[in-house]
C-alpha atoms as a PDB file:
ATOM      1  CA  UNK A   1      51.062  14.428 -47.671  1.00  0.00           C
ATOM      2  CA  UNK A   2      53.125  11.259 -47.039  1.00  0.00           C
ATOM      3  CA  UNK A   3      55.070  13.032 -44.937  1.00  0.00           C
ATOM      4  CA  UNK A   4      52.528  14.325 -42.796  1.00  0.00           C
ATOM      5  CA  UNK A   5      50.683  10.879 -42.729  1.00  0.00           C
ATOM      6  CA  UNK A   6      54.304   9.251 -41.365  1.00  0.00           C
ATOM      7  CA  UNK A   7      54.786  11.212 -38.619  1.00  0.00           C
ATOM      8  CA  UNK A   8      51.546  10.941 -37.708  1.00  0.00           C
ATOM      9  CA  UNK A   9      51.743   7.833 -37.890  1.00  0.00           C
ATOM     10  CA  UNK A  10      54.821   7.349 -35.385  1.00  0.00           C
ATOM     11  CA  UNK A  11      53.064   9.945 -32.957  1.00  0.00           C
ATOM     12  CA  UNK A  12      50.584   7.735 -32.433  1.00  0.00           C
ATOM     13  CA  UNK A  13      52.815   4.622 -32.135  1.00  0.00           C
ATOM     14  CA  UNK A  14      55.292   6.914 -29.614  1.00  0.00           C
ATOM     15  CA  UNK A  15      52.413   7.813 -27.834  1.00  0.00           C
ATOM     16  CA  UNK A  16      50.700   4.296 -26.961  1.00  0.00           C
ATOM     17  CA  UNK A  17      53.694   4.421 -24.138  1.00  0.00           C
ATOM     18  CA  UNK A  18      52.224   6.978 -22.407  1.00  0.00           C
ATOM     19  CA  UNK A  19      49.973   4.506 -19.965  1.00  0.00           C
ATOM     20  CA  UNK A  20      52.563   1.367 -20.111  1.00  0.00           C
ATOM     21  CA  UNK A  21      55.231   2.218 -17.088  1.00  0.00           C
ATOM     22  CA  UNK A  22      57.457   4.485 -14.704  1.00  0.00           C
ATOM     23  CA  UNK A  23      60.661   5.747 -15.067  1.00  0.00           C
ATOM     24  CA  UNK A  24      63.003   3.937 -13.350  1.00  0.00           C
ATOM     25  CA  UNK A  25      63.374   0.925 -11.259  1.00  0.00           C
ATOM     26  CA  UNK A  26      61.551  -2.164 -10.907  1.00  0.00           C
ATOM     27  CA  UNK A  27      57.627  -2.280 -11.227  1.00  0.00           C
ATOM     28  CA  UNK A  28      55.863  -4.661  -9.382  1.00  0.00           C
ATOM     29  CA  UNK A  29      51.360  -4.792  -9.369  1.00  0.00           C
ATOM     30  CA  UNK A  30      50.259  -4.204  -5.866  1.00  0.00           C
ATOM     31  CA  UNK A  31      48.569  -7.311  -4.622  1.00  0.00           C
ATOM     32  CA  UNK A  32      44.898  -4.755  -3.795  1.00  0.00           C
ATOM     33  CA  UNK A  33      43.883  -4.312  -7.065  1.00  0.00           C
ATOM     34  CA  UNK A  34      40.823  -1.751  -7.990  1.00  0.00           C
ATOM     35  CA  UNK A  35      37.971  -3.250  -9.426  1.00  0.00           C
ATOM     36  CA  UNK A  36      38.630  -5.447 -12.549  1.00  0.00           C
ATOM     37  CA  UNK A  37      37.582  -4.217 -15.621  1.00  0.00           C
ATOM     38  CA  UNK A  38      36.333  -6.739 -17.855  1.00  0.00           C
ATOM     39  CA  UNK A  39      38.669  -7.629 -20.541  1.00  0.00           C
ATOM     40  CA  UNK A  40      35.603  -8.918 -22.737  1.00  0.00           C
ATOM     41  CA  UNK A  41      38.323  -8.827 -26.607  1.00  0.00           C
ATOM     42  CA  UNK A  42      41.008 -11.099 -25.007  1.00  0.00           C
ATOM     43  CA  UNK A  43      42.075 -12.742 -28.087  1.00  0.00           C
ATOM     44  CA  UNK A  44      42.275  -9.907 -30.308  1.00  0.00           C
ATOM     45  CA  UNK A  45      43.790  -7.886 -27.617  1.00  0.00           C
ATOM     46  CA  UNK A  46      46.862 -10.017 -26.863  1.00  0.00           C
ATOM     47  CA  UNK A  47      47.257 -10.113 -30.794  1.00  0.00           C
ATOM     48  CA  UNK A  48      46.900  -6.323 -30.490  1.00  0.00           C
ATOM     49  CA  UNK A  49      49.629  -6.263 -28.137  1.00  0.00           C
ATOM     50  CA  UNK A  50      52.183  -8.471 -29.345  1.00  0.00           C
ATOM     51  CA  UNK A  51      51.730  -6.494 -32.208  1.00  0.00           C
ATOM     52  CA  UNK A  52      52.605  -3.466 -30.401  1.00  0.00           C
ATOM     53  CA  UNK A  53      55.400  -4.924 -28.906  1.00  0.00           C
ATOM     54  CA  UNK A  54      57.088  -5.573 -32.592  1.00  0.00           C
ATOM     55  CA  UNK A  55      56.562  -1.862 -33.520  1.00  0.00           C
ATOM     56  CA  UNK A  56      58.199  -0.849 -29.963  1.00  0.00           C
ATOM     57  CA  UNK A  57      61.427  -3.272 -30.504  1.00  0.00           C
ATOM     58  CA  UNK A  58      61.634  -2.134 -34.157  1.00  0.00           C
ATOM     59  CA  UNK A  59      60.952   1.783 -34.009  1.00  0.00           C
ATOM     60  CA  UNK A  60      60.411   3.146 -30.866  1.00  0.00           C
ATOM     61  CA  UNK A  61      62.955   1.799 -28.510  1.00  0.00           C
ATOM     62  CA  UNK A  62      65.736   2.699 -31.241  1.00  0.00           C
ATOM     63  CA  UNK A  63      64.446   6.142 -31.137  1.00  0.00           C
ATOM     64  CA  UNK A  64      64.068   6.559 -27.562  1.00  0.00           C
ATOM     65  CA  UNK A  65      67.565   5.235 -27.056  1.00  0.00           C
ATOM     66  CA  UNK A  66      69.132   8.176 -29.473  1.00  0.00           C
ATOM     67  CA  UNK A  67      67.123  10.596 -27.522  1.00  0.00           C
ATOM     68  CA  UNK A  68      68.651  10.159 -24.205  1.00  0.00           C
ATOM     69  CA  UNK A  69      71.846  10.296 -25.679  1.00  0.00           C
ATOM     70  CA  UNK A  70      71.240  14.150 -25.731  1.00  0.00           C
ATOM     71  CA  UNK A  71      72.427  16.593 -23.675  1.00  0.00           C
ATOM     72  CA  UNK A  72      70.413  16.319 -20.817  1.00  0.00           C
ATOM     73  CA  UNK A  73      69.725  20.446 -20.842  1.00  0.00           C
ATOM     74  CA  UNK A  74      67.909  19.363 -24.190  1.00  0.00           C
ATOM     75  CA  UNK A  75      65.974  16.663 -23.057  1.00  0.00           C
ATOM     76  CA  UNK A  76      64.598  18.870 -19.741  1.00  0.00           C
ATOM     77  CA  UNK A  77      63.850  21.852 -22.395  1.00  0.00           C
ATOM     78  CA  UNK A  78      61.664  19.298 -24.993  1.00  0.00           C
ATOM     79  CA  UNK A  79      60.390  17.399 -21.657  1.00  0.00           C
ATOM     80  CA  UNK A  80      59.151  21.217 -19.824  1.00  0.00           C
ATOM     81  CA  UNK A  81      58.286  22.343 -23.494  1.00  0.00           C
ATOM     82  CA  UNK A  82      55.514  19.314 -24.084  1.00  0.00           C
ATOM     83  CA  UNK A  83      54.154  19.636 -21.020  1.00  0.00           C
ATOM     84  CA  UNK A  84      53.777  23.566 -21.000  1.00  0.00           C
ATOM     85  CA  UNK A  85      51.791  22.287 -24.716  1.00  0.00           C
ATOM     86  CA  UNK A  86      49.318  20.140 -22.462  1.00  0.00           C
ATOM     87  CA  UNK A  87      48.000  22.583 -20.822  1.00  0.00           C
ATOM     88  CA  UNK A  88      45.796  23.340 -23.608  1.00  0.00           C
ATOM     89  CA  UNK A  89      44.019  20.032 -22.829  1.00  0.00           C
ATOM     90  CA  UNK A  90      44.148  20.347 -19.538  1.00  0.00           C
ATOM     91  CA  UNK A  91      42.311  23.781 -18.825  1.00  0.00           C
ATOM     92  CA  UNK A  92      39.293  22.794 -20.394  1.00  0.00           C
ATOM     93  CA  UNK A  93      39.327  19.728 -18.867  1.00  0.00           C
ATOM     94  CA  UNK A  94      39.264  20.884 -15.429  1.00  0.00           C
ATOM     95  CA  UNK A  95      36.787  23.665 -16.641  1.00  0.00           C
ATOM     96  CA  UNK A  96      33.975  20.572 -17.506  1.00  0.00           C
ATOM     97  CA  UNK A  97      35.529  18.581 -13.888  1.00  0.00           C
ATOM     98  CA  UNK A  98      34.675  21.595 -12.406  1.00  0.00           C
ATOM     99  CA  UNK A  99      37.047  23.264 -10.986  1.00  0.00           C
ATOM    100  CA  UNK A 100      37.805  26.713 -12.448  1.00  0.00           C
ATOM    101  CA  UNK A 101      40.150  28.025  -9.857  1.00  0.00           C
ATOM    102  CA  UNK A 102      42.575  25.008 -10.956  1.00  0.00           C
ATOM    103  CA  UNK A 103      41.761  26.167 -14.915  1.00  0.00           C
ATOM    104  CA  UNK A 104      42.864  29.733 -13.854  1.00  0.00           C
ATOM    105  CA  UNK A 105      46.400  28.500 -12.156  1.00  0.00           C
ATOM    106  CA  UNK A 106      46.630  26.591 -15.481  1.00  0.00           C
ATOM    107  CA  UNK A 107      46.062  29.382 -17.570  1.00  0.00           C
ATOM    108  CA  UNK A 108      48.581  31.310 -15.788  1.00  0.00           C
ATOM    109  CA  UNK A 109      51.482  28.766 -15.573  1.00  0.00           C
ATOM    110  CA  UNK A 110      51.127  28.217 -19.958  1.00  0.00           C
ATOM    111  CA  UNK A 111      50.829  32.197 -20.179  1.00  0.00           C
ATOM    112  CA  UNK A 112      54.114  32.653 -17.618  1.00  0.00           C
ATOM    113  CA  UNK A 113      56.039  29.473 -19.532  1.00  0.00           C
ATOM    114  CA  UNK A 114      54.925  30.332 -22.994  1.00  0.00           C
ATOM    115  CA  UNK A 115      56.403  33.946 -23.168  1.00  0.00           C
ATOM    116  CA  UNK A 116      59.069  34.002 -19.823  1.00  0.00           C
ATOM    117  CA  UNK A 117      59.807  30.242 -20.314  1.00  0.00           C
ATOM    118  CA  UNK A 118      61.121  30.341 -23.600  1.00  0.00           C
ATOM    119  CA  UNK A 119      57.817  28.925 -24.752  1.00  0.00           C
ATOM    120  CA  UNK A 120      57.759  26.230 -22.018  1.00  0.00           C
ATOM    121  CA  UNK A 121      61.341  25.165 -22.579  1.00  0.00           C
ATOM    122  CA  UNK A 122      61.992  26.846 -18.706  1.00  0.00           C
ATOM    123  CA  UNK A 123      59.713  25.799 -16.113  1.00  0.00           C
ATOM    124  CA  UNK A 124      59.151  29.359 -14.965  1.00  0.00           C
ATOM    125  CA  UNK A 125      55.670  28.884 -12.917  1.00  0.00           C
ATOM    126  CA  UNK A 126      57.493  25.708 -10.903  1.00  0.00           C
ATOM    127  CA  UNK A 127      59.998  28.277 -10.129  1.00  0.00           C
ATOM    128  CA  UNK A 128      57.523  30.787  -8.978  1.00  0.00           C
ATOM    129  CA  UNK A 129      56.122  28.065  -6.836  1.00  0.00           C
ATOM    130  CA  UNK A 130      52.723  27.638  -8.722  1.00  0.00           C
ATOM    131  CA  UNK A 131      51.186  24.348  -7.779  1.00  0.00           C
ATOM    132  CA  UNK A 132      51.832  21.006  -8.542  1.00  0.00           C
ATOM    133  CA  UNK A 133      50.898  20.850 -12.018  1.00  0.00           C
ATOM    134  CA  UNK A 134      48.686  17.464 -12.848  1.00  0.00           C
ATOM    135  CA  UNK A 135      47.745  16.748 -16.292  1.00  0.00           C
ATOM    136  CA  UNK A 136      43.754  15.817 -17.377  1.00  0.00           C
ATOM    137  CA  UNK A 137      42.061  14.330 -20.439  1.00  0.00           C
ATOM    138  CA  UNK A 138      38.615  14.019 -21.660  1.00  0.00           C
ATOM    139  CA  UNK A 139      39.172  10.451 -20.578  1.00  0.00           C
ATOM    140  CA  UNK A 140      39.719  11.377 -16.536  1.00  0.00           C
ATOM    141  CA  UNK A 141      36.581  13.791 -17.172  1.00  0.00           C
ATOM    142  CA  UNK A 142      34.395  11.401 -18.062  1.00  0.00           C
ATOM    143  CA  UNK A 143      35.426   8.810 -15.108  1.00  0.00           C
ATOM    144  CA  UNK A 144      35.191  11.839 -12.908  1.00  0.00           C
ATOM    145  CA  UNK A 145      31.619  12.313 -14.229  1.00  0.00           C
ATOM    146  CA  UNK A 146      30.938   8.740 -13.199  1.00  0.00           C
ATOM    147  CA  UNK A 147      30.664   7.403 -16.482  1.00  0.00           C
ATOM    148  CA  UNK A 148      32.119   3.448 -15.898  1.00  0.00           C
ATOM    149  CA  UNK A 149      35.582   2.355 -18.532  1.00  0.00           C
ATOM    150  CA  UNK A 150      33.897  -0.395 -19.726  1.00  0.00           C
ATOM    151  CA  UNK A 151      35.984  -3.378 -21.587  1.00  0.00           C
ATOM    152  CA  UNK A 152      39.576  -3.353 -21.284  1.00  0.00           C
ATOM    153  CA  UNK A 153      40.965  -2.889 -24.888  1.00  0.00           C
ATOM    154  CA  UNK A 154      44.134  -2.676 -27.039  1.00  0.00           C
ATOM    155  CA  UNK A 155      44.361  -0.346 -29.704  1.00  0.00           C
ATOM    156  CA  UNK A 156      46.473  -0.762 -32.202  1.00  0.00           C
ATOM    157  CA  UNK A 157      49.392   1.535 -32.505  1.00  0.00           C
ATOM    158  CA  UNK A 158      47.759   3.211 -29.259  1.00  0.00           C
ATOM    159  CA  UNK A 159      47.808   0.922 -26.729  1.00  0.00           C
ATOM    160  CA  UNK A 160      45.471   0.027 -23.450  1.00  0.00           C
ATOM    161  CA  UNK A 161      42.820   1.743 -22.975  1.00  0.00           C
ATOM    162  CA  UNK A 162      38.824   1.289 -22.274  1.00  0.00           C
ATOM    163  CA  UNK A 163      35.934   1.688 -24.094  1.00  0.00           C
ATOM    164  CA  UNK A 164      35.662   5.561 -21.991  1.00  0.00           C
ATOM    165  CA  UNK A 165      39.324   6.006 -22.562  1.00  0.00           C
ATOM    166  CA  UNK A 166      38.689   5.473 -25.934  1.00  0.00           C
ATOM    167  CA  UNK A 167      36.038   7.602 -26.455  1.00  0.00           C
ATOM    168  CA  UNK A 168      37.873  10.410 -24.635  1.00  0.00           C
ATOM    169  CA  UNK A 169      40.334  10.235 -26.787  1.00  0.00           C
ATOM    170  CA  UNK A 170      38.410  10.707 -29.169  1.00  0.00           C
ATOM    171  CA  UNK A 171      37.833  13.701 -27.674  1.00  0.00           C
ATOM    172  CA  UNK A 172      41.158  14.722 -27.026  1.00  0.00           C
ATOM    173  CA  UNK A 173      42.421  14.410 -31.057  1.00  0.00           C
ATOM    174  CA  UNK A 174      38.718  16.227 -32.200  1.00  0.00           C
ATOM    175  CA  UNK A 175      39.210  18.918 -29.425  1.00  0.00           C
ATOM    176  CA  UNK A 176      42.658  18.992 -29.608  1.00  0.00           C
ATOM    177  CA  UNK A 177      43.524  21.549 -33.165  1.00  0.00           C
ATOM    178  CA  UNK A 178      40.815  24.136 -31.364  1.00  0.00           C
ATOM    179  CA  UNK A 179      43.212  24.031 -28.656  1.00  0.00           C
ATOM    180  CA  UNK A 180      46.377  24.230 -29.801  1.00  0.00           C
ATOM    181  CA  UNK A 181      44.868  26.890 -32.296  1.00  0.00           C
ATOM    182  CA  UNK A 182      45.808  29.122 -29.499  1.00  0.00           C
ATOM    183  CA  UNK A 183      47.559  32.266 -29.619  1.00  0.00           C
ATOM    184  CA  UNK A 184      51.054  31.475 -28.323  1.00  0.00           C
ATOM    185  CA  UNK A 185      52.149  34.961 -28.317  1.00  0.00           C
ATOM    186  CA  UNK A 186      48.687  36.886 -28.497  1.00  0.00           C
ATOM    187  CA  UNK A 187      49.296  38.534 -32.077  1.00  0.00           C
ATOM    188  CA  UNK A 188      47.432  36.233 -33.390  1.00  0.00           C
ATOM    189  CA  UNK A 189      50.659  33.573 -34.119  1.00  0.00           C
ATOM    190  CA  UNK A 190      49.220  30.622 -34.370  1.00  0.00           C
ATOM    191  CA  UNK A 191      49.957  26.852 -33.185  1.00  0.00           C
ATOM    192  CA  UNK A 192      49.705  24.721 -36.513  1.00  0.00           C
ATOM    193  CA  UNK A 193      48.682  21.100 -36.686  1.00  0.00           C
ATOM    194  CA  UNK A 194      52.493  19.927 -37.726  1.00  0.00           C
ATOM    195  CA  UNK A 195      53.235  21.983 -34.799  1.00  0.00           C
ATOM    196  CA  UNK A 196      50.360  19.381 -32.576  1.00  0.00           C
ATOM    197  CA  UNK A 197      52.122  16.248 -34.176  1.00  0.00           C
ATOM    198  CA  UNK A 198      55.735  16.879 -33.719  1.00  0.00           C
ATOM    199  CA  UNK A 199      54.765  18.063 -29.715  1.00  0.00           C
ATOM    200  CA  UNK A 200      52.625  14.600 -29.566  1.00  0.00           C
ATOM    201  CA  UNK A 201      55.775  13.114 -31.013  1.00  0.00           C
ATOM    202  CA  UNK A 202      58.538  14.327 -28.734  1.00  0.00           C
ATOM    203  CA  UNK A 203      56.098  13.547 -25.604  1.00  0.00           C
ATOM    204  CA  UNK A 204      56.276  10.063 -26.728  1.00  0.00           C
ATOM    205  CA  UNK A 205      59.768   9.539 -27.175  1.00  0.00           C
ATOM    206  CA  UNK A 206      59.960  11.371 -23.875  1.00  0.00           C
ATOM    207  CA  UNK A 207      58.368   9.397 -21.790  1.00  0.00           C
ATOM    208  CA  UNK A 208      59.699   6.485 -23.565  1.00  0.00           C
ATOM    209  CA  UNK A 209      63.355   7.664 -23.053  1.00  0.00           C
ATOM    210  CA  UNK A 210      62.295   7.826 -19.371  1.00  0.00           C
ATOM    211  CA  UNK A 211      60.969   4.359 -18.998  1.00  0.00           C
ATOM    212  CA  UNK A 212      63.586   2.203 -21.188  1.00  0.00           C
ATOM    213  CA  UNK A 213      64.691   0.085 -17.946  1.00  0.00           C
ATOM    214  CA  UNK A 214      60.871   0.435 -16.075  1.00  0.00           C
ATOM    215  CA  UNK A 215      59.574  -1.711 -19.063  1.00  0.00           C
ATOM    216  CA  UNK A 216      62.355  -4.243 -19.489  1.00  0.00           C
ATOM    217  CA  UNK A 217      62.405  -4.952 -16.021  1.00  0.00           C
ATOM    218  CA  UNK A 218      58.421  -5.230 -16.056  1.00  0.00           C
ATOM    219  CA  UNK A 219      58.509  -7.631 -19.145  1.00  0.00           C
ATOM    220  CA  UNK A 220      61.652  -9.640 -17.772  1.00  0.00           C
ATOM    221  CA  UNK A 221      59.892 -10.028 -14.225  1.00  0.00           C
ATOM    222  CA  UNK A 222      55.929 -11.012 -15.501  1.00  0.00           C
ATOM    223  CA  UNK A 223      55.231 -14.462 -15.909  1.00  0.00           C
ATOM    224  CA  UNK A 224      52.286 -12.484 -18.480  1.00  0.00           C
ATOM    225  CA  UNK A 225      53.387  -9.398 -19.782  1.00  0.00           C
ATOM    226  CA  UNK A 226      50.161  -9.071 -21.491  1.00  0.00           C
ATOM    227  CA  UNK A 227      48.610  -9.108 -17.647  1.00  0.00           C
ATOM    228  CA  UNK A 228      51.228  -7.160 -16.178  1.00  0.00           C
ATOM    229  CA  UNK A 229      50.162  -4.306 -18.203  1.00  0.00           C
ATOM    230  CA  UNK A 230      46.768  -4.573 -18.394  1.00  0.00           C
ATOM    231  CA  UNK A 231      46.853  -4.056 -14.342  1.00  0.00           C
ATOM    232  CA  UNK A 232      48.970  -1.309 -14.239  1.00  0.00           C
ATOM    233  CA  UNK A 233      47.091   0.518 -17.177  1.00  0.00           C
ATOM    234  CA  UNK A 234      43.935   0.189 -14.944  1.00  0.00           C
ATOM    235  CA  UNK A 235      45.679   1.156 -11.344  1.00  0.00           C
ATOM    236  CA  UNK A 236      46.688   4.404 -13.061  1.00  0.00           C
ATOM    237  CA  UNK A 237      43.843   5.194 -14.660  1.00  0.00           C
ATOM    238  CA  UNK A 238      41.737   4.644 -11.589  1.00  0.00           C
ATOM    239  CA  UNK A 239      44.052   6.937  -9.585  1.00  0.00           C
ATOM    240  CA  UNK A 240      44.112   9.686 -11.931  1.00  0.00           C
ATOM    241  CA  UNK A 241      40.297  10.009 -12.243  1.00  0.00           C
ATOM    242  CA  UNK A 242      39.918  10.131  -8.617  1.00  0.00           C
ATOM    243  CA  UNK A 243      43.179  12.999  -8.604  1.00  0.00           C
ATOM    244  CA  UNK A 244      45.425  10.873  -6.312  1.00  0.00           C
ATOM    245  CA  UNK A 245      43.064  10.567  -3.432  1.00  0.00           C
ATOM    246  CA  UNK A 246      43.329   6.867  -3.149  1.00  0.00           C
ATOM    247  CA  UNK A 247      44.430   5.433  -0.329  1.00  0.00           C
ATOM    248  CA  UNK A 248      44.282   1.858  -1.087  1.00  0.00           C
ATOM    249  CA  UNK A 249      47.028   2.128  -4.205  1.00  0.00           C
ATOM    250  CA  UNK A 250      50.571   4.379  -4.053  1.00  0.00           C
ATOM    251  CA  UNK A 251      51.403   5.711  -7.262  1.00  0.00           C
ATOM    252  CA  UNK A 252      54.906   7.795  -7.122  1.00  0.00           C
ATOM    253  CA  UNK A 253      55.521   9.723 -10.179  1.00  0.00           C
ATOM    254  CA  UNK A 254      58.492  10.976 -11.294  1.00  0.00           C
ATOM    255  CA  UNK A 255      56.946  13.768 -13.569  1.00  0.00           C
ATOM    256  CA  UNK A 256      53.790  14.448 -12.581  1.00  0.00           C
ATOM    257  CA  UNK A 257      51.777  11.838 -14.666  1.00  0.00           C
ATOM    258  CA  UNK A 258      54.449   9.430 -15.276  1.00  0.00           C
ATOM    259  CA  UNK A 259      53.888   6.420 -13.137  1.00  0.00           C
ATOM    260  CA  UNK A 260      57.558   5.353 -11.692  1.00  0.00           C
ATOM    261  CA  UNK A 261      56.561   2.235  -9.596  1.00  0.00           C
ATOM    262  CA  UNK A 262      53.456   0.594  -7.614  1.00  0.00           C
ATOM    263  CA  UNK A 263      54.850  -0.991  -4.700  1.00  0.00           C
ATOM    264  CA  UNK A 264      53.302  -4.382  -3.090  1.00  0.00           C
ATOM    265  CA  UNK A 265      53.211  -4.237   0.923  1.00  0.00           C
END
């Protein structure tokens, strides 16, 4: 039981670093910025953060560190392998945004990476030229369903997010063991929940391996960190919900969802 509840634990701290930068190079806020989202908990937010901070020095970094000191065939296999896994969220996510065709390609790149893939380790379906793949959340669904974010906050552990952010995640941890309660080689094998935390583990310390320098060089160059974030947070969130249609903010990813860097004209 304690074991469970630790690495549960540090998936949730790993994966607060999945909305905080890009991948490499330096990050710098465009000067148009999207509507600002009220940030109505600023005191206990900032005490949220700096909070966060101490558990990123102290655990994650270290962690993220070792992992890009793997083989780099290892790293690609664990980073193609978690995202094959959140396609499971995906798909029903672009089922309630709509747009079934999309749900279908979905459903065909996790069936295509799941058994020819190696179960996602090989990025078959990219081979085979499938579409850009672009990851969703109960989050994005609800902002595409108009509902506003509402206050800006800090979760602890988590990270930014909004009150709908929040609530879609919600979502996204209720909704997420029906999910990944599906067959992975239809014989009725199924994904168990230690097999949900340890893939919501390695995506964090993915991403984080990715974005070592992006967030050093954002903290080093912010005269408020704190701010800094908060921005980008938003900018990315904005231009996810409205599926990179934007013209008013660039967003270049280096994986898909990963923000890399916002440049300022």
């Amino acid at each position: 039981m304690f074991r469970k509840l630790a690495i549960a634990i540090l998936s949730f701290s790993l994966l607060a670093f999945n909305a905080n930068a890009g991948s490499d190079g330096n990050i710098t806020i465009k000067t148009d910025q999207p509507k600002e989202i009220k940030d109505c908990f600023e005191k206990l937010n900032r005490a949220t953060f700096a909070f966060n901070q101490g558990l990123d020095k102290a655990i994650i970094k270290p962690l993220a560190e070792g992992y890009r000191n793997l083989p780099d065939p290892v790293q690609r296999g664990t980073s193609n392998a978690v995202k094959n896994l959140s396609n499971l969220i995906t798909i029903p996510n672009n089922i309630l945004q709509g747009d079934v065709k999309l749900a279908i390609i979905n459903t065909g790149r996790l069936v295509v990476n799941t058994t020819v893939g190696l179960l996602g380790t090989i990025d078959v379906a990219n081979k085979m030229g499938f579409p850009k793949y672009v990851k969703e959340d109960y989050g994005q669904t609800l902002g595409a369903w108009g509902v506003g974010p509402g206050c800006y906050i800090v979760l602890p552990v988590l990270g930014p997010s909004t009150i709908r952010d929040t609530a879609g995640s919600f979502v996204n941890v209720l909704g997420g063991d029906p999910w990944y309660n599906a067959s992975a080689h239809g014989n009725n094998e199924f994904l168990s929940k230690d097999i949900f935390i340890v893939s919501k583990t390695l995506s964090g310390v993915d991403f984080r391996a990715n974005n070592i320098e992006s967030l050093e060089n954002l903290e080093k160059n912010s005269l408020d960190f704190y701010a800094s974030v908060k921005s980008l947070y938003n900018q990315d969130r904005e231009n996810k919900i409205k599926n990179n249609k934007r013209g008013n903010i660039e967003v270049l990813y280096k994986d898909e969802q990963d923000w890399e860097e916002i440049d300022s004209q």
